[in-house]
Structure formats: structure tokens, C-alpha cells
C-alpha atoms as a PDB file:
ATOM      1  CA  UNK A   1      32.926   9.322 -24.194  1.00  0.00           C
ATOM      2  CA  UNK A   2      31.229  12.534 -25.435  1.00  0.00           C
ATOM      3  CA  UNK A   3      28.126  10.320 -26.210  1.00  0.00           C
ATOM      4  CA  UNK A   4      27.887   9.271 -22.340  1.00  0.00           C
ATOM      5  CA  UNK A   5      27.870  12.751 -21.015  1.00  0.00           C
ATOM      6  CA  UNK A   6      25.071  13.641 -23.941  1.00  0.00           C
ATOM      7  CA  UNK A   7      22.812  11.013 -22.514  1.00  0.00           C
ATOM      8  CA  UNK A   8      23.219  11.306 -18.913  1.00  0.00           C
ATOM      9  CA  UNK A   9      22.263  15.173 -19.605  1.00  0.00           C
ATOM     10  CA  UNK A  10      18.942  14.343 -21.629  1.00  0.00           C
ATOM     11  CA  UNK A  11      17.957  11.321 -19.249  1.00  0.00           C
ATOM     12  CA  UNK A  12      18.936  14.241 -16.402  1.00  0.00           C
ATOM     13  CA  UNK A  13      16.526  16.724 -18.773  1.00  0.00           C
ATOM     14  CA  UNK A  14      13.809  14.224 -19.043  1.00  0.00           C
ATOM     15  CA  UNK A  15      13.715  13.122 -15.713  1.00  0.00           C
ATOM     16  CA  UNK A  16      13.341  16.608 -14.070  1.00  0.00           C
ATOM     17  CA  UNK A  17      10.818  17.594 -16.648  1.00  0.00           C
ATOM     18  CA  UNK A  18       9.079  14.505 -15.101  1.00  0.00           C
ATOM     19  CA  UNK A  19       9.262  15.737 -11.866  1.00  0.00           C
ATOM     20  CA  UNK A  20       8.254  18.974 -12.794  1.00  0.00           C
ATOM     21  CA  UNK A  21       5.071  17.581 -14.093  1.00  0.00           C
ATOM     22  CA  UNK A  22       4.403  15.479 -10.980  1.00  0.00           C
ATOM     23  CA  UNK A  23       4.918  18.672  -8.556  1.00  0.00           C
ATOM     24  CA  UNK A  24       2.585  20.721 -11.048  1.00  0.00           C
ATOM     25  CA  UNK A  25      -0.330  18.435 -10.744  1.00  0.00           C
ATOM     26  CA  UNK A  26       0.136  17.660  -6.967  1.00  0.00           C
ATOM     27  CA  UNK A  27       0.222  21.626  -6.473  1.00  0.00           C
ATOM     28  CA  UNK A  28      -2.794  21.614  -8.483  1.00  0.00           C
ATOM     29  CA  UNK A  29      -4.924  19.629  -6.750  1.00  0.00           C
ATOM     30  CA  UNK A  30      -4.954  15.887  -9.109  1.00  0.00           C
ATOM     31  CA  UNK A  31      -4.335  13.696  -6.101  1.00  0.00           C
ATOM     32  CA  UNK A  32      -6.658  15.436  -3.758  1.00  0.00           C
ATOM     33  CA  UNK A  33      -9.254  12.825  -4.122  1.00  0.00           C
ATOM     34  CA  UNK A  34      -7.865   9.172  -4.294  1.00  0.00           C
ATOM     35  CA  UNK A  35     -10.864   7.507  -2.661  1.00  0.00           C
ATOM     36  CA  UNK A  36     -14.431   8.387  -4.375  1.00  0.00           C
ATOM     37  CA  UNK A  37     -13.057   7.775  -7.980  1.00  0.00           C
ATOM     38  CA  UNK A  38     -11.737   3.962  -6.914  1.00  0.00           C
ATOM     39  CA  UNK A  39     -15.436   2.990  -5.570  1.00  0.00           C
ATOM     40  CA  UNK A  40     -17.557   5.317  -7.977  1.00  0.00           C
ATOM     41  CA  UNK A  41     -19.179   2.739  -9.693  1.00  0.00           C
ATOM     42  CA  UNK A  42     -20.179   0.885  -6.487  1.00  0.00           C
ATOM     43  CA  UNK A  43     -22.991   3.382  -6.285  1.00  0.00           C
ATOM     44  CA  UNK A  44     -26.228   2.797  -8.092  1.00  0.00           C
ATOM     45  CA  UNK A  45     -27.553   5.303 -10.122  1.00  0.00           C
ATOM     46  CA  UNK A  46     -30.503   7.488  -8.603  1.00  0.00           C
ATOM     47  CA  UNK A  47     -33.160   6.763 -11.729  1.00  0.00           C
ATOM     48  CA  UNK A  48     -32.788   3.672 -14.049  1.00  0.00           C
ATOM     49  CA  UNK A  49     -32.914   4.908 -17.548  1.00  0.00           C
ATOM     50  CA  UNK A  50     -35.712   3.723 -19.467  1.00  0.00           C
ATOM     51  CA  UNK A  51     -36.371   3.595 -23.304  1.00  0.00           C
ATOM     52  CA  UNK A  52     -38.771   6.228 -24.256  1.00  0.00           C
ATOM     53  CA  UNK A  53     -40.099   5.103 -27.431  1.00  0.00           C
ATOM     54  CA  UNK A  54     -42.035   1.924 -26.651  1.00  0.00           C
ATOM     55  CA  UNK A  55     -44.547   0.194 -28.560  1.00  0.00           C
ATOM     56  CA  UNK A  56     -47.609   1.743 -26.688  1.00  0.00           C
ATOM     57  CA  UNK A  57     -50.008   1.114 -29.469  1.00  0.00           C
ATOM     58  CA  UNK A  58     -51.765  -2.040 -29.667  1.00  0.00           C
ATOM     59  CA  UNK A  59     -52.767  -2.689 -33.544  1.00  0.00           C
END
């Protein structure tokens, strides 16, 4: 019976450490943006990259 009460107090431990973690980064500012990230690679980029060392020469 000892056991039980152990392991409702360390699932009780973990699970407010869990909600301390989920307060801490909604107080900090993680799920301030939920839009731009999802449809971020929808945008094209302003410049395509190109390769800079071509073969210019003609031997």
C-alpha cells in the first residue's frame, strides 16, 4: 500500500512540473505566433540561389 501512495506522489510531482513548464513558456511568449510558422514555407524565397563556380571558360 506504501508503494501506491509513492507513485501517486511522483506522477503528482511529474505532472505539476509539466504544468509548470507549459505556464513558463506560455508566459514567455512560445505560443504567441501559431500562424506564420504553419505556412512559412508557402512563401518563395526573394533570390533563387545560384551556383557560383560555373564552367565560364570555354577550352
Amino acid at each position: 500500500m506504501k508503494i501506491i501512495f509513492l507513485l501517486i506522489i511522483v506522477s503528482l510531482l511529474v505532472a505539476l512540473g509539466f504544468l509548470g513548464a507549459f505556464l513558463w513558456a506560455v508566459r514567455s511568449g512560445q505560443y504567441d505566433d501559431d500562424v506564420s510558422p504553419a505556412i512559412r514555407i508557402l512563401f518563395d524565397d526573394d533570390k533563387p540561389q545560384t551556383e557560383t563556380n560555373h564552367n565560364t571558360s570555354k577550352s
